[in-house]
C-alpha atoms as a PDB file:
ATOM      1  CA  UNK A   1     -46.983 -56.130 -68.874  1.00  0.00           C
ATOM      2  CA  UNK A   2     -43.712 -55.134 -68.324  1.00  0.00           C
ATOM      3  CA  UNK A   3     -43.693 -52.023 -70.624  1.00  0.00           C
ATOM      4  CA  UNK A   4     -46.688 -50.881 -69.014  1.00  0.00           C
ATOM      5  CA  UNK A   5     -45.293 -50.494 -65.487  1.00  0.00           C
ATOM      6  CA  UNK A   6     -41.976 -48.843 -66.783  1.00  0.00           C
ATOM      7  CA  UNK A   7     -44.601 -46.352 -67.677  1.00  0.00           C
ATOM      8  CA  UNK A   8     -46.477 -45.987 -64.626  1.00  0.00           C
ATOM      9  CA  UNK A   9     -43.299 -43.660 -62.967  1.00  0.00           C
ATOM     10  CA  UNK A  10     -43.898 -41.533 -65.914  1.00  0.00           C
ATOM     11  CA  UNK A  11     -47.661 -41.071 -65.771  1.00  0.00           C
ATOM     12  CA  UNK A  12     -47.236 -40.181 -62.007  1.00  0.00           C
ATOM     13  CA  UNK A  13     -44.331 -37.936 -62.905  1.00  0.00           C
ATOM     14  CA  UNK A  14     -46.873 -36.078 -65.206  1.00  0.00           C
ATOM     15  CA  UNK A  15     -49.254 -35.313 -62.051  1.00  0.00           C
ATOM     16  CA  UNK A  16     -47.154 -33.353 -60.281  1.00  0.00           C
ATOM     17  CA  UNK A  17     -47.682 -29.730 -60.022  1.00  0.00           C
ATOM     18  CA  UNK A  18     -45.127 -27.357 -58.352  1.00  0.00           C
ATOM     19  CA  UNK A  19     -45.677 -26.195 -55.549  1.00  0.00           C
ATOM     20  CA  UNK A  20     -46.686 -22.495 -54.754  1.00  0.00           C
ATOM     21  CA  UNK A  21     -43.445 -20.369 -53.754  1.00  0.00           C
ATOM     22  CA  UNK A  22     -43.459 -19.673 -49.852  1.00  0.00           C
ATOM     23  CA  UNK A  23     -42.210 -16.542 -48.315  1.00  0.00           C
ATOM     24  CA  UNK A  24     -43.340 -13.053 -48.517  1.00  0.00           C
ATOM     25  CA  UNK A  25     -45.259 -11.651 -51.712  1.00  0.00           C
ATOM     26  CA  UNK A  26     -42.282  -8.996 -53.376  1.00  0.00           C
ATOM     27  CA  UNK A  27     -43.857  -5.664 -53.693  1.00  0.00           C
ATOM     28  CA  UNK A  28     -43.725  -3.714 -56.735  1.00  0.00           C
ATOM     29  CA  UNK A  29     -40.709  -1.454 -57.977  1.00  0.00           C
ATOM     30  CA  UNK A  30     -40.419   1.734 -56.621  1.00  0.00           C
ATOM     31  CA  UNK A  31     -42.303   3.589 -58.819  1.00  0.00           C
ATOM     32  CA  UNK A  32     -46.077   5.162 -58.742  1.00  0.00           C
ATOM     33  CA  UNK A  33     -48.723   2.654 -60.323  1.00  0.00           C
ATOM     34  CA  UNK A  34     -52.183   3.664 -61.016  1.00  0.00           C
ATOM     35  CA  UNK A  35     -55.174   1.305 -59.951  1.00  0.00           C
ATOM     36  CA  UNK A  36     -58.589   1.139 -61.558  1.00  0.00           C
ATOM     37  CA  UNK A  37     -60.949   0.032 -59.060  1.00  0.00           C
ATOM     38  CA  UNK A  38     -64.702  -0.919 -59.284  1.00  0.00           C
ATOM     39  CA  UNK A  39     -67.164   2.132 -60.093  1.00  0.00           C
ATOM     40  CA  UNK A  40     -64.247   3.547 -62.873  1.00  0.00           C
ATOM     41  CA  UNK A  41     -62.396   4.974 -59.244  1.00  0.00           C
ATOM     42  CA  UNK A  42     -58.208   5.626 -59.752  1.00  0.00           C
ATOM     43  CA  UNK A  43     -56.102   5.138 -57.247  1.00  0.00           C
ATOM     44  CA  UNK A  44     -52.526   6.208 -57.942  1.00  0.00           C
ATOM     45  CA  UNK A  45     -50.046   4.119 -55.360  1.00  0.00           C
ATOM     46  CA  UNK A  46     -46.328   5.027 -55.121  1.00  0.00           C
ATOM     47  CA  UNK A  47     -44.275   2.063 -53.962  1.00  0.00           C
ATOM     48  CA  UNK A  48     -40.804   2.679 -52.582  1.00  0.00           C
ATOM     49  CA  UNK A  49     -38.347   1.759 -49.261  1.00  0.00           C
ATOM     50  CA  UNK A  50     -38.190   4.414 -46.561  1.00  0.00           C
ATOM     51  CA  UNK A  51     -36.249   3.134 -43.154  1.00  0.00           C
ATOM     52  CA  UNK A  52     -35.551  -0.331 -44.481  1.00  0.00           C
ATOM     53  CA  UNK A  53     -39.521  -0.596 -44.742  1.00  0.00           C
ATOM     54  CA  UNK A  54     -41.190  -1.121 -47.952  1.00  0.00           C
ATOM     55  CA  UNK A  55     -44.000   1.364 -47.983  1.00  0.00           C
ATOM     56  CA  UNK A  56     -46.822   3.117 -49.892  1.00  0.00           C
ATOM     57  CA  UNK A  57     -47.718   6.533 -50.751  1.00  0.00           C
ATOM     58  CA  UNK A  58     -51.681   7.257 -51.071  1.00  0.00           C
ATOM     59  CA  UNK A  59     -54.037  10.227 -51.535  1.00  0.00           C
ATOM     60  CA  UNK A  60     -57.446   8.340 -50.925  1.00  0.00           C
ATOM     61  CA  UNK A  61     -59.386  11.372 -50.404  1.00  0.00           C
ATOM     62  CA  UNK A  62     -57.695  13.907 -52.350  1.00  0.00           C
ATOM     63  CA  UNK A  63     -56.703  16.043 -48.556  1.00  0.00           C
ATOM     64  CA  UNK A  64     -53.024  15.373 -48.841  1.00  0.00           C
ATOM     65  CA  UNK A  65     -50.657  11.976 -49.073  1.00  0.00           C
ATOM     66  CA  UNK A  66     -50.542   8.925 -46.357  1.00  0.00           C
ATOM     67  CA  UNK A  67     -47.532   6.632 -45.974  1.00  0.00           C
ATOM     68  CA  UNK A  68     -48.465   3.394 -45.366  1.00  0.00           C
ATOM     69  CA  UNK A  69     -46.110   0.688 -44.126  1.00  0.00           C
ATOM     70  CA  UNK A  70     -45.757  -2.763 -45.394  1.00  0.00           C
ATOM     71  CA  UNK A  71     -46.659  -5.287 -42.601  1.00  0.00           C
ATOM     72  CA  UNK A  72     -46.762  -9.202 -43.521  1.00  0.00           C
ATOM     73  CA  UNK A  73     -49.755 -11.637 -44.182  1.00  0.00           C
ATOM     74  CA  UNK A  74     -50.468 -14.880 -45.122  1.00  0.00           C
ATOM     75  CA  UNK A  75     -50.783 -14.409 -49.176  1.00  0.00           C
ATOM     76  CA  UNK A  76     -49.931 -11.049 -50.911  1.00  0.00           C
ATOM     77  CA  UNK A  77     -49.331  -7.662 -49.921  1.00  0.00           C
ATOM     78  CA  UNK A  78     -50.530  -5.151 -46.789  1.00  0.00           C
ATOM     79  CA  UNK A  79     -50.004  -1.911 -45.726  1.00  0.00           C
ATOM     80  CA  UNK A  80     -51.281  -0.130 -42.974  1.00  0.00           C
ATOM     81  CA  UNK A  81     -50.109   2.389 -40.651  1.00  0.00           C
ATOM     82  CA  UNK A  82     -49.518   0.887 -36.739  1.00  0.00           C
ATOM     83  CA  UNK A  83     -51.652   3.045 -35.087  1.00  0.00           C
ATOM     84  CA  UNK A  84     -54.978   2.403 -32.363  1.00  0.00           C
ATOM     85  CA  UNK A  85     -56.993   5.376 -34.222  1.00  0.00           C
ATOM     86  CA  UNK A  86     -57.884   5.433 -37.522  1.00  0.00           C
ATOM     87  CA  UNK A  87     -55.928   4.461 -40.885  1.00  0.00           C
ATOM     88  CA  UNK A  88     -56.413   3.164 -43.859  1.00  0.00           C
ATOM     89  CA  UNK A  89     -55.168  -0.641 -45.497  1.00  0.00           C
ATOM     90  CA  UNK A  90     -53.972  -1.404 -49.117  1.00  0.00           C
ATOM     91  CA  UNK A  91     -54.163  -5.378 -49.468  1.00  0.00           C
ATOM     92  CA  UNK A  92     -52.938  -6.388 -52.592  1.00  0.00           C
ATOM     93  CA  UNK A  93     -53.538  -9.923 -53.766  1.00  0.00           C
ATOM     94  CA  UNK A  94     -53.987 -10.098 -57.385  1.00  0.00           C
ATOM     95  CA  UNK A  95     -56.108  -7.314 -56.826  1.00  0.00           C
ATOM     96  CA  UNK A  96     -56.139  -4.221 -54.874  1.00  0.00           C
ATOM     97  CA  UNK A  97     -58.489  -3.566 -51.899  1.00  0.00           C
ATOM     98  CA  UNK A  98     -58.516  -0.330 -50.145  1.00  0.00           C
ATOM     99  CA  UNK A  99     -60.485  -0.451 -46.823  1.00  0.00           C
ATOM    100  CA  UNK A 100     -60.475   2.032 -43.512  1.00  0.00           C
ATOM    101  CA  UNK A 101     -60.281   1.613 -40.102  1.00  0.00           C
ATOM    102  CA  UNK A 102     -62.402   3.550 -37.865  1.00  0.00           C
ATOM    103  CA  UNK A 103     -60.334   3.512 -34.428  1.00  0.00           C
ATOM    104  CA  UNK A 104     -63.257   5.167 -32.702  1.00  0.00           C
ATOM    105  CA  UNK A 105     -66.103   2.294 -33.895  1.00  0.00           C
ATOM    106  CA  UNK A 106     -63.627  -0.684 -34.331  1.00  0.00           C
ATOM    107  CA  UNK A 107     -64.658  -1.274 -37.949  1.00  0.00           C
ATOM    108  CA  UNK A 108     -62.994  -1.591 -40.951  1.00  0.00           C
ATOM    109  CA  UNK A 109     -64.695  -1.334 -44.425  1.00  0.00           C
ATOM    110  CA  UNK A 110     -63.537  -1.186 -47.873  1.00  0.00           C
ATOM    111  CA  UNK A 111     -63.362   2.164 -49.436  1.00  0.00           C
ATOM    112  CA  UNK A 112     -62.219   0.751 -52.801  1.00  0.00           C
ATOM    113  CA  UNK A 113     -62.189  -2.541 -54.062  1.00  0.00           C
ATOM    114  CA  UNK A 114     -61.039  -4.753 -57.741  1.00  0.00           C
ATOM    115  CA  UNK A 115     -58.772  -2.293 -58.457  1.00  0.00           C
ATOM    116  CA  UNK A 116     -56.532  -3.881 -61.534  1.00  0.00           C
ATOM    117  CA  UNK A 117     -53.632  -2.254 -63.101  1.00  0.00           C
END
């Protein structure tokens, strides 16, 4: 009986799991990383620092670059552009999701989604 309850620390020991780290995700390195997203679509994000901002460089529609700055959630990664008219958001959590705010209908919708490395 006795052996069997110096075990019982041990057992419970063996249950524990660690918990999940909290804080901000860490973005990428600066560098340009190119996304495959659902449908075979590419996106090619740039992540770098501009202003003591982490940000993002994007050419979703293939009419010239958008900077999007890194603004804090819950779990992973967001950028955006802090603006009442229209813009679009890279959320990155595990996978990528591109989506676009219309300013004018209050609606936001995902342009591109899955997108894996």
């Amino acid at each position: 009986m006795i052996r069997r309850l110096a075990l019982l620390p041990l057992l419970a020991a063996c249950t524990l799991t660690t918990p999940a780290p909290e804080g901000p995700a860490i973005p990428p390195p600066p560098g340009t990383i190119t996304y495959t997203c659902d449908g075979g679509k590419r996106l090619a994000v740039t992540y770098g620092r501009e202003n003591d901002n982490d940000v993002i460089t994007i050419n979703p529609t293939g009419n010239g670059n958008e900077t999007l700055i890194s603004f804090p959630v819950a779990q992973g990664l967001q950028y955006s552009w802090p603006s009442d008219g229209s813009y679009h958001i890279w959320a990155l959590d595990g996978t990528g999701t591109l989506s676009y705010r219309d300013g004018e209908r209050g609606t936001t919708d995902p342009v591109l989604t899955n997108c894996r490395i």
